[in-house]
C-alpha atoms as a PDB file:
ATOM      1  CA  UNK A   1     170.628  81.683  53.140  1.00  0.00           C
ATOM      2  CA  UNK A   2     167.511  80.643  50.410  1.00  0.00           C
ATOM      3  CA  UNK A   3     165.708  83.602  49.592  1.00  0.00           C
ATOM      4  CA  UNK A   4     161.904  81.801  49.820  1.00  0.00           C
ATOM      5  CA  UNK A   5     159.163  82.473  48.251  1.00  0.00           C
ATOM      6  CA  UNK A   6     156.386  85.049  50.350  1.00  0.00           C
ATOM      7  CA  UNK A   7     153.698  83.203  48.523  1.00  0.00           C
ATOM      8  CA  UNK A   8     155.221  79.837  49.494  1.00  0.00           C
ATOM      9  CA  UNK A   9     155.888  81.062  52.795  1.00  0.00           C
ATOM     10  CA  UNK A  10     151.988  82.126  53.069  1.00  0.00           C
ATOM     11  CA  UNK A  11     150.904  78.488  51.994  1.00  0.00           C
ATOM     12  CA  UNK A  12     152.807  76.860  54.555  1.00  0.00           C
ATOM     13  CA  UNK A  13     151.833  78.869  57.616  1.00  0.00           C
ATOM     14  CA  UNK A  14     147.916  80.068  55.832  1.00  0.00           C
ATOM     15  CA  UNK A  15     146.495  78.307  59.091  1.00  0.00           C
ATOM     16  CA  UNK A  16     148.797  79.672  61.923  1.00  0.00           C
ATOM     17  CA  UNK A  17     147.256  81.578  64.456  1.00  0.00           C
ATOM     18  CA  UNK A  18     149.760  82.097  67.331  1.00  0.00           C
ATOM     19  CA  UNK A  19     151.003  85.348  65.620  1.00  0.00           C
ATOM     20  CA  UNK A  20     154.416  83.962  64.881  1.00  0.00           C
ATOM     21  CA  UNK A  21     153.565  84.071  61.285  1.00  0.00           C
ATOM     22  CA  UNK A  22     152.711  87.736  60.060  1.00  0.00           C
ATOM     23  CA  UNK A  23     152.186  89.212  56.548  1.00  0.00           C
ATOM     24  CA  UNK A  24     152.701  93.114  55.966  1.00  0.00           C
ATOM     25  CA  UNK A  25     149.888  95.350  54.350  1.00  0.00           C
ATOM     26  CA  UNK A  26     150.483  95.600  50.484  1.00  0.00           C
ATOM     27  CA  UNK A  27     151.103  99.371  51.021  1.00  0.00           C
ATOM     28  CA  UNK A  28     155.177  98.937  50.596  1.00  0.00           C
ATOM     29  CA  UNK A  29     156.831 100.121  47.065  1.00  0.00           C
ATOM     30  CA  UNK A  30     159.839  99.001  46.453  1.00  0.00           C
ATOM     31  CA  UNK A  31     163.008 101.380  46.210  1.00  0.00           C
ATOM     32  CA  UNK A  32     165.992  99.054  45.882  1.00  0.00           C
ATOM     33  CA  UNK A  33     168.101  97.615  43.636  1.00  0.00           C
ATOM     34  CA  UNK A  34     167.379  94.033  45.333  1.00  0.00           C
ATOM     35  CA  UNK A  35     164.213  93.035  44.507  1.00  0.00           C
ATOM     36  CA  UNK A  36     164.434  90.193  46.840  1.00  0.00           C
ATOM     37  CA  UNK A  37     165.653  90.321  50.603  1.00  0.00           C
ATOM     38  CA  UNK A  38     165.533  88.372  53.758  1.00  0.00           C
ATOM     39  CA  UNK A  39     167.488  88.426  57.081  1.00  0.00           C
ATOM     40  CA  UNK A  40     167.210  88.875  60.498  1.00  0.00           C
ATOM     41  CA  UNK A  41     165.016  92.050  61.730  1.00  0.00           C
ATOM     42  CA  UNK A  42     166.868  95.110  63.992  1.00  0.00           C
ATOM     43  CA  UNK A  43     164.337  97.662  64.508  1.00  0.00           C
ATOM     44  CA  UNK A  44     164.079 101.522  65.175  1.00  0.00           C
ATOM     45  CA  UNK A  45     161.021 103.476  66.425  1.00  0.00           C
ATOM     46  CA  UNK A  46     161.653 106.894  64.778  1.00  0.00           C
ATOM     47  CA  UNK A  47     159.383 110.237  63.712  1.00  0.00           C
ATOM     48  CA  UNK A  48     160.741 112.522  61.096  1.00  0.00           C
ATOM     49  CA  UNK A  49     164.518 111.935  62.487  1.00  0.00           C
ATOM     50  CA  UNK A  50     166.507 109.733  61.031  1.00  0.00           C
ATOM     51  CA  UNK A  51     169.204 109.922  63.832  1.00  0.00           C
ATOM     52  CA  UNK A  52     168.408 106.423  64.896  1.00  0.00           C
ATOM     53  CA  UNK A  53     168.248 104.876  61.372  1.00  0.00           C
ATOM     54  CA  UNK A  54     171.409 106.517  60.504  1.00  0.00           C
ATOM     55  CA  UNK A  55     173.234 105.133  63.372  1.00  0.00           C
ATOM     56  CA  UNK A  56     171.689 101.905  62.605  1.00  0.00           C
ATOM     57  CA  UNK A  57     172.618 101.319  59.216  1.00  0.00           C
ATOM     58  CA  UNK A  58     176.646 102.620  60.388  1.00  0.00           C
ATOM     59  CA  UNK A  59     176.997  99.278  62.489  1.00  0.00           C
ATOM     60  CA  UNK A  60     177.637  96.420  60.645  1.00  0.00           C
ATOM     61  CA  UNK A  61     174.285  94.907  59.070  1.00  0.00           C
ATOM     62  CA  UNK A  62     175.412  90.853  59.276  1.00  0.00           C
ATOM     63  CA  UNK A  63     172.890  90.024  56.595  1.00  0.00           C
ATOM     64  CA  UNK A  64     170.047  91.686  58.715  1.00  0.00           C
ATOM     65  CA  UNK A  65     166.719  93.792  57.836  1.00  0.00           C
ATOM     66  CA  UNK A  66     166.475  97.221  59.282  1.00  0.00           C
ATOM     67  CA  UNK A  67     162.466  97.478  60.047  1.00  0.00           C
ATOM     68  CA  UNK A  68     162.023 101.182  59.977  1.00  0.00           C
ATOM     69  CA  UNK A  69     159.008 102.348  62.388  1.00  0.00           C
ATOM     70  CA  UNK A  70     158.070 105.992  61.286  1.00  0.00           C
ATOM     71  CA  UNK A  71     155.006 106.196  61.920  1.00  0.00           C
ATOM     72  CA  UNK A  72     154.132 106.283  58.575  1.00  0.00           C
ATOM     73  CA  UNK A  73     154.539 109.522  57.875  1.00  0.00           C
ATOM     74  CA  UNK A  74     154.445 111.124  54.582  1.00  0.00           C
ATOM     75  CA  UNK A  75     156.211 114.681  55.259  1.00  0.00           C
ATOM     76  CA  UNK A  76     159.682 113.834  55.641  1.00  0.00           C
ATOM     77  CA  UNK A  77     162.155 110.745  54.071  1.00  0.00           C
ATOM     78  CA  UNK A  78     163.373 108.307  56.890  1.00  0.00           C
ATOM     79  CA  UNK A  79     166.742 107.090  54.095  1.00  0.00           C
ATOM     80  CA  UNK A  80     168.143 108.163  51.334  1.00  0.00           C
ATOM     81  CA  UNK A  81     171.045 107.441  49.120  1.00  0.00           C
ATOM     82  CA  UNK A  82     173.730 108.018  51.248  1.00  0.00           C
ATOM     83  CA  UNK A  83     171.669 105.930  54.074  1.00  0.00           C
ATOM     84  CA  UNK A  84     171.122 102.928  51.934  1.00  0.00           C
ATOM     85  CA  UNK A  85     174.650 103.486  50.552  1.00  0.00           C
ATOM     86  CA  UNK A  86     176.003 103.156  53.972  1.00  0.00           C
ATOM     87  CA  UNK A  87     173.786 100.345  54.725  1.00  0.00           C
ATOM     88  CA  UNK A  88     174.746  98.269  51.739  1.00  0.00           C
ATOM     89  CA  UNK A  89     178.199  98.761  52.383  1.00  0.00           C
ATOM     90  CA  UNK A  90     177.941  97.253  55.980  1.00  0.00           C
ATOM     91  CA  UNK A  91     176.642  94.173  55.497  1.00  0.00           C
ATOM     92  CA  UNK A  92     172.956  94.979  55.865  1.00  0.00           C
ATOM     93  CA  UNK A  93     170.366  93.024  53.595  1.00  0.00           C
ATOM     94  CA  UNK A  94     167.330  95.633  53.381  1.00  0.00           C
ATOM     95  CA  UNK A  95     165.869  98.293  54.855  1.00  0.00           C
ATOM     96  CA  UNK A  96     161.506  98.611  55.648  1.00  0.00           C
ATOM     97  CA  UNK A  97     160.109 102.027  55.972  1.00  0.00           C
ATOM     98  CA  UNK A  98     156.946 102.847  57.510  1.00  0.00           C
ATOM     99  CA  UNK A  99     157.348 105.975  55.869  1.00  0.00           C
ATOM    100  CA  UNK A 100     159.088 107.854  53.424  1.00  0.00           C
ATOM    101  CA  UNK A 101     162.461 107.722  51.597  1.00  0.00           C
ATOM    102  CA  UNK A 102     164.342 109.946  48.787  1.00  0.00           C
ATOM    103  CA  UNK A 103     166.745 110.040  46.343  1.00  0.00           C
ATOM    104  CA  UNK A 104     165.013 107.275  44.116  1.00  0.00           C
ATOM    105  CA  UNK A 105     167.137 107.264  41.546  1.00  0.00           C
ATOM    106  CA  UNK A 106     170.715 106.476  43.956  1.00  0.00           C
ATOM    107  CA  UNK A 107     168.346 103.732  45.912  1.00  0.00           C
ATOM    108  CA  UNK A 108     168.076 101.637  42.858  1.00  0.00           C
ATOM    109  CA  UNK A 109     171.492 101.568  41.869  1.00  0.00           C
ATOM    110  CA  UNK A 110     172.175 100.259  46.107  1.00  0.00           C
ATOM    111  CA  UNK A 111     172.996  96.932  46.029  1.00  0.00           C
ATOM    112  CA  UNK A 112     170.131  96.794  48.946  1.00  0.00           C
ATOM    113  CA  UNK A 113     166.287  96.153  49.284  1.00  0.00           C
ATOM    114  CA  UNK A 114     164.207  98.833  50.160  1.00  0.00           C
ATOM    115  CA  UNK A 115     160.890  99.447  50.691  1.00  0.00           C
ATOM    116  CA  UNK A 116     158.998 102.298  52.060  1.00  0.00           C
ATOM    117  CA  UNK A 117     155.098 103.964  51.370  1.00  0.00           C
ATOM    118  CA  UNK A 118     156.143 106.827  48.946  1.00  0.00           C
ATOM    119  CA  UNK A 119     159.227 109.346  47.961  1.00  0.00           C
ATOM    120  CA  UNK A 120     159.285 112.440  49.455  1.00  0.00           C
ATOM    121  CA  UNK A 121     162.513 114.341  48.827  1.00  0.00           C
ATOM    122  CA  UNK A 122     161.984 116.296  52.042  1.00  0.00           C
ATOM    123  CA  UNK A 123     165.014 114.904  54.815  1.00  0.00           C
ATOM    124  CA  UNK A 124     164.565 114.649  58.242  1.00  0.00           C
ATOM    125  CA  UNK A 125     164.424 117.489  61.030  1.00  0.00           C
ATOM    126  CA  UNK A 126     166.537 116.681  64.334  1.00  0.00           C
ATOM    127  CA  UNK A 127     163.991 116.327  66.662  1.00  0.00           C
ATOM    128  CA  UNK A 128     164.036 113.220  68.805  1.00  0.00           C
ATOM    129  CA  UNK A 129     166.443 110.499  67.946  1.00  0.00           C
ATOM    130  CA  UNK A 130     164.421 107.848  68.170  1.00  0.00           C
ATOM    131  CA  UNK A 131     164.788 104.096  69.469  1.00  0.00           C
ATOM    132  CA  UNK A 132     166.271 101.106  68.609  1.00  0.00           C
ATOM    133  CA  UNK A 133     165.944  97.664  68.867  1.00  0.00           C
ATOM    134  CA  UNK A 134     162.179  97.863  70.482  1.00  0.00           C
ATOM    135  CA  UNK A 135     159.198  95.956  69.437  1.00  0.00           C
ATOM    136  CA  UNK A 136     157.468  98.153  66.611  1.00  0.00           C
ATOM    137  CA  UNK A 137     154.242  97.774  65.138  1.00  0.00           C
ATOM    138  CA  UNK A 138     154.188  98.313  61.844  1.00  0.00           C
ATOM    139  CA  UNK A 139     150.693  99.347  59.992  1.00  0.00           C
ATOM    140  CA  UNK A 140     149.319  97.461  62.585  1.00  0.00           C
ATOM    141  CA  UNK A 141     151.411  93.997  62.615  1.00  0.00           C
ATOM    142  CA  UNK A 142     154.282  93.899  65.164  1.00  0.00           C
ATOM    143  CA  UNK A 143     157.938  92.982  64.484  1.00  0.00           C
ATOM    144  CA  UNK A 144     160.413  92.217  66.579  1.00  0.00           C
ATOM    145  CA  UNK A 145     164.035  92.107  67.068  1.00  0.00           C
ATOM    146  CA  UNK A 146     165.384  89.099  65.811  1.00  0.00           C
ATOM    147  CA  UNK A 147     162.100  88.409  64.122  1.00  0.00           C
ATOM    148  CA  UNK A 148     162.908  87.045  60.478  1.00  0.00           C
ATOM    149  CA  UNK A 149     161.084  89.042  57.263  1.00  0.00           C
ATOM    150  CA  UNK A 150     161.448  87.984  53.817  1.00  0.00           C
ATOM    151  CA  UNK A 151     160.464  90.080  51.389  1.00  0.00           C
ATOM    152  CA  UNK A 152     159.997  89.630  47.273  1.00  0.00           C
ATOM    153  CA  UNK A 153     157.404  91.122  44.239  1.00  0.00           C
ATOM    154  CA  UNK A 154     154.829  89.028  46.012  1.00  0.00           C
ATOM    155  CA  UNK A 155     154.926  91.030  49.687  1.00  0.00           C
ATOM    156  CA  UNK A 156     156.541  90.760  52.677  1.00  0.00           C
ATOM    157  CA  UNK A 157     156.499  88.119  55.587  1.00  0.00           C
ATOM    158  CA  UNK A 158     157.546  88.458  59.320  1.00  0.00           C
ATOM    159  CA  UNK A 159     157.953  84.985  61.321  1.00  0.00           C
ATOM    160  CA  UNK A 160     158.721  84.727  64.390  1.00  0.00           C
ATOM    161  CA  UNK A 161     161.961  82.085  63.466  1.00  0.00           C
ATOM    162  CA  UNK A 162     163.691  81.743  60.015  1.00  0.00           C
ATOM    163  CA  UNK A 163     162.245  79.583  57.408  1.00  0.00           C
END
């Protein structure tokens, strides 16, 4: 598949207003050691237990993007190096984090994009496993399953179908 351009992207679909077209907050860092990603969404809905993203990421990935909804929280890392090891291994393209992840230094050597708010090297308590493949809203712009999100230096895009 072409990896496009976000900004590109953005000048084609600048006057869209059906909300099939979104563009994420310019809060994400990026982790990875792709610096450019795209694919088909799979979401999970998660809070400080990355049971849900862990079973994710251990099904084969077929080129997709794992949108990570956790709530953005700051106090515990969603993924970490043996997550996005796992992940790149099976296929998947990225990972999004509305939240945290760790082990910065193993992320960047993952053949995998990732991006998340900040590092904490807290992991996850088992608390509440979570959800997967639900409509997620993430800082305030929702993404669905089998939306399409292309990511690069420039920001990240959501669209409804692929470019």
């Amino acid at each position: 598949m072409p990896l496009l351009a976000t900004c590109d992207l953005c000048d084609l679909h600048k006057n869209d207003s059906d909300g099939s077209f979104r563009v994420l907050p310019p809060v994400f860092n990026d982790y990875g050691g792709r610096a450019v990603f795209s694919g088909a969404v799979a979401t999970v809905k998660c809070f400080e237990d990355n049971t849900s993203v862990k079973a994710a990421v251990e099904s084969p990935g077929n080129g997709r993007v794992l949108v990570v909804d956790g709530g953005g929280s700051l106090r515990r890392a969603l993924v970490g190096g043996n997550l996005a090891a796992t992940a790149a291994r099976n296929g998947w393209a990225g990972i999004v984090v509305d939240g945290c992840v760790r082990d910065v230094a193993e992320l960047r050597q993952t053949e995998l994009g990732i991006r998340a708010l900040a590092l904490m090297p807290l992991p996850t308590e088992r608390k509440a496993p979570g959800q997967a493949d639900v409509p997620v809203q993430i800082q305030g712009q929702w993404v669905r399953p089998g939306d399409w999100l292309y990511a690069d230096a420039d920001g990240i895009v959501v669209m409804a179908e692929p470019a």
